[in-house]
C-alpha atoms as a PDB file:
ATOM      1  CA  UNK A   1       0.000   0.000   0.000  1.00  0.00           C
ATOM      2  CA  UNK A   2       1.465   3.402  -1.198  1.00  0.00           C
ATOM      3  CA  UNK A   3       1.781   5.942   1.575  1.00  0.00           C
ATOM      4  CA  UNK A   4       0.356   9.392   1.093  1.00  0.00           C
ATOM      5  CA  UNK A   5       2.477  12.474   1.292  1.00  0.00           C
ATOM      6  CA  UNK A   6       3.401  13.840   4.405  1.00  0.00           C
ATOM      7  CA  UNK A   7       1.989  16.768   5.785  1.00  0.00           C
ATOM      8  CA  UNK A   8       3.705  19.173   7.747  1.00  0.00           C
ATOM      9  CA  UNK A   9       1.093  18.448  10.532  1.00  0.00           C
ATOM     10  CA  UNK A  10       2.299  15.033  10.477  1.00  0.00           C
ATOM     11  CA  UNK A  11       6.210  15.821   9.777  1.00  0.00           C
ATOM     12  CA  UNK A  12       6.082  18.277  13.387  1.00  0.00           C
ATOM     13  CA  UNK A  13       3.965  14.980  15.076  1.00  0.00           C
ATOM     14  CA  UNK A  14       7.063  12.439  13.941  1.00  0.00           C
ATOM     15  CA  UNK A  15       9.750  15.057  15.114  1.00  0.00           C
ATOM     16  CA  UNK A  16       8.002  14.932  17.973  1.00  0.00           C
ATOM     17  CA  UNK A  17       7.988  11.587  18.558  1.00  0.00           C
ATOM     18  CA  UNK A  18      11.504  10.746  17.736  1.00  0.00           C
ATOM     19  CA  UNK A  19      12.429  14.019  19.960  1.00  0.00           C
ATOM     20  CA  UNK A  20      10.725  11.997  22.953  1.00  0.00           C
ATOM     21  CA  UNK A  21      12.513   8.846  22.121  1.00  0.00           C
ATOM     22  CA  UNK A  22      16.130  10.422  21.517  1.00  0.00           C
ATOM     23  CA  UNK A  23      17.040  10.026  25.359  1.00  0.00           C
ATOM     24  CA  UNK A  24      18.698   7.190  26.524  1.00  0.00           C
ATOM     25  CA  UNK A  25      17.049   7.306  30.008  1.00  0.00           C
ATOM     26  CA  UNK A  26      13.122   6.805  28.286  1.00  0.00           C
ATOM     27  CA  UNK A  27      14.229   4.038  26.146  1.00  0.00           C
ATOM     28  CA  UNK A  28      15.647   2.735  28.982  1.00  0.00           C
ATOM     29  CA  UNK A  29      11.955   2.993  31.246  1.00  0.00           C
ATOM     30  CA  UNK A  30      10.295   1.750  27.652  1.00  0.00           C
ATOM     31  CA  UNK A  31      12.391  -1.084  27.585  1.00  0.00           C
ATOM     32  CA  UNK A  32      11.087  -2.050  31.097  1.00  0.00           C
ATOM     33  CA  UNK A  33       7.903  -1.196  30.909  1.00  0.00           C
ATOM     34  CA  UNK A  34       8.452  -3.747  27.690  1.00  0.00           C
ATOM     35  CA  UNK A  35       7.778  -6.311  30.210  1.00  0.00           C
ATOM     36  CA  UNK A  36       4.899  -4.901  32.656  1.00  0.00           C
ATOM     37  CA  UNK A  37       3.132  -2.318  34.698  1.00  0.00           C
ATOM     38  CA  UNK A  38       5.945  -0.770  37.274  1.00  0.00           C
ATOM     39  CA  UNK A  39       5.756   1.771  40.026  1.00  0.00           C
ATOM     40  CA  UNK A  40       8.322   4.802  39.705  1.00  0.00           C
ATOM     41  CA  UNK A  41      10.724   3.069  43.013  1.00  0.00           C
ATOM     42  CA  UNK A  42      10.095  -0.111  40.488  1.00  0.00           C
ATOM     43  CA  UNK A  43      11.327   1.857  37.380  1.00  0.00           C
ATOM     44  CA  UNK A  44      14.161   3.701  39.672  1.00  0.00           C
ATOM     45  CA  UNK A  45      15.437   0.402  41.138  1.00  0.00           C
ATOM     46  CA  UNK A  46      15.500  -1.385  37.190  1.00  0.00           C
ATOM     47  CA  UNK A  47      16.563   1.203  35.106  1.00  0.00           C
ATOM     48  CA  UNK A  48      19.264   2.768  37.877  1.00  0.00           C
ATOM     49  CA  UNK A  49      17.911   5.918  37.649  1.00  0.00           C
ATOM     50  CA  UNK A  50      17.450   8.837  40.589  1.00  0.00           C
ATOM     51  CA  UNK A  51      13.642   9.167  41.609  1.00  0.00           C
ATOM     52  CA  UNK A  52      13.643  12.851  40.198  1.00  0.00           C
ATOM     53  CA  UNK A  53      15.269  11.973  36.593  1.00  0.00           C
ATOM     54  CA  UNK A  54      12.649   9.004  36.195  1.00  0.00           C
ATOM     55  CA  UNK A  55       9.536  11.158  37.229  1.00  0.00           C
ATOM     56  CA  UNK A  56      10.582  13.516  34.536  1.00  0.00           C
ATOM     57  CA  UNK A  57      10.896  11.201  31.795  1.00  0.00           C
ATOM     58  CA  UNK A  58       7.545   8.953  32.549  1.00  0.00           C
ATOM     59  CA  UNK A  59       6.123  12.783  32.703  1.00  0.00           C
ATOM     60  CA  UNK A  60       7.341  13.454  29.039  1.00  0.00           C
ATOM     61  CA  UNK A  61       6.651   9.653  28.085  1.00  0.00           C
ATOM     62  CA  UNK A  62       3.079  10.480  29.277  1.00  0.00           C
ATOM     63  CA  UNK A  63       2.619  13.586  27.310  1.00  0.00           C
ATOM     64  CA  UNK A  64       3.780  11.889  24.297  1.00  0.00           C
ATOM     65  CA  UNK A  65       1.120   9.244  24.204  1.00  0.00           C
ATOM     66  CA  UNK A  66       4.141   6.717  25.100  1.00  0.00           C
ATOM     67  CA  UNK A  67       2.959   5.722  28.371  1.00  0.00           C
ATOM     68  CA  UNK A  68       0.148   5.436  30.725  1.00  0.00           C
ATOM     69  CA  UNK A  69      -0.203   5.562  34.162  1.00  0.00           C
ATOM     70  CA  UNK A  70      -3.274   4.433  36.669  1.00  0.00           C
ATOM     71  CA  UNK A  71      -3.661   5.117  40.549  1.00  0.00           C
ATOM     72  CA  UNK A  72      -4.223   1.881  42.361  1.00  0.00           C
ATOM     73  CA  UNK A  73      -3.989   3.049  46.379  1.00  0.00           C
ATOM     74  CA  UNK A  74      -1.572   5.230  47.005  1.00  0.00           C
ATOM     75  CA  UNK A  75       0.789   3.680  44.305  1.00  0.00           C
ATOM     76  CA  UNK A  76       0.992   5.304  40.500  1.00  0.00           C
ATOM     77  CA  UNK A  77       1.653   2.168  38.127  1.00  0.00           C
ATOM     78  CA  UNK A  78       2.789   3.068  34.731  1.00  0.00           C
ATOM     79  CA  UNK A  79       2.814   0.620  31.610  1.00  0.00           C
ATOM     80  CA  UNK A  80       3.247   0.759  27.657  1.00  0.00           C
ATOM     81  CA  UNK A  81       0.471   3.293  26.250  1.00  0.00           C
ATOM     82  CA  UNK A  82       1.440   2.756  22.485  1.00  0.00           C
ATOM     83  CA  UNK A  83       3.588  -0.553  22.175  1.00  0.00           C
ATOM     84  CA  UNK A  84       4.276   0.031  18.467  1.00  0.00           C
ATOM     85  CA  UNK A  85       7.021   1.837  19.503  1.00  0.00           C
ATOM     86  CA  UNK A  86       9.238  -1.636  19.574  1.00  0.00           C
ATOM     87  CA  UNK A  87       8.429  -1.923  15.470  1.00  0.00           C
ATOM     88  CA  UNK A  88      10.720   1.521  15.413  1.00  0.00           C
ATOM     89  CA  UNK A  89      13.115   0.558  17.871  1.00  0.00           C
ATOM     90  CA  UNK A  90      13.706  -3.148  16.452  1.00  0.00           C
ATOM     91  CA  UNK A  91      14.372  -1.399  13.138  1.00  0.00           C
ATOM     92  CA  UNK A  92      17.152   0.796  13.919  1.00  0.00           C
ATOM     93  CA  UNK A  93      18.595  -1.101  16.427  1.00  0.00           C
ATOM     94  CA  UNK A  94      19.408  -3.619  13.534  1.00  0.00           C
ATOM     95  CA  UNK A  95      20.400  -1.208  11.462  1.00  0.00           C
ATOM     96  CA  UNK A  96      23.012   0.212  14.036  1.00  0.00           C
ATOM     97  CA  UNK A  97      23.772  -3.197  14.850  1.00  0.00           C
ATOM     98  CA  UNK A  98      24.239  -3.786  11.448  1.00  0.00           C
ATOM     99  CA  UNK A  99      26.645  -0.821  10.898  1.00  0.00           C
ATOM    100  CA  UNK A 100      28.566  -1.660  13.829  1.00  0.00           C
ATOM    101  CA  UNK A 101      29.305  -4.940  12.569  1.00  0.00           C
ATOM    102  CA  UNK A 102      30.054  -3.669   9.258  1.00  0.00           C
ATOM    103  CA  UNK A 103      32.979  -0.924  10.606  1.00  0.00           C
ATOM    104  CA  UNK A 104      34.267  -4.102  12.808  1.00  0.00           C
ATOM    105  CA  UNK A 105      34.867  -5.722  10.185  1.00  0.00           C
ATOM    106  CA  UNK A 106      36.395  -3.211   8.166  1.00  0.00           C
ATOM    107  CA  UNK A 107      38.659  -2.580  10.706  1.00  0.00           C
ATOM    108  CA  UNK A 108      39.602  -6.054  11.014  1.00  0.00           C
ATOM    109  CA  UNK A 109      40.883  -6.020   7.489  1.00  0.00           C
END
């Protein structure tokens, strides 16, 4: 199926996105929350994170449609909002992987 053009609407919305994803700290929290629901102490103690840096980034996560988070007691519980956001990831982290292997090799020779 052909894609349409983009609009710049749509080109500001995918800056966007790959702005909120170009910090190593929220793929980290993404790549945990990968595997569950997680309180912040849960995210802090996984990801190694201070308490302070990890609010902020489920904060921006949160804005960005990334994440969700629900109130159960006196806990917040965060989890995966938009899980398509692995289908990005997997691709370039095979393509990086790929060029990494690539320039080993080429230094190897």
């Amino acid at each position: 199926m052909a894609r349409s053009k983009m609009t710049p609407q749509t080109i500001d919305l995918v800056a966007e996105r790959f702005r909120t994803l170009g910090e190593p700290m929220r793929l980290r929290l993404l790549e945990v929350l990968r595997t569950g629901e997680f309180s912040v102490g849960d995210l802090v103690e996984r990801t190694g994170g201070g308490q302070a840096n990890v609010s902020k980034h489920l904060q921006i996560l949160l804005a960005g449609g990334l994440v969700a988070r629900r109130k159960e007691g006196t806990t917040v519980l965060y989890s995966l909002a938009d899980p398509s956001v692995f289908r990005l990831c997997d691709i370039v982290c095979g393509s990086v992987e790929a060029q990494a292997e690539a320039r080993h090799k080429a230094l190897r020779s």
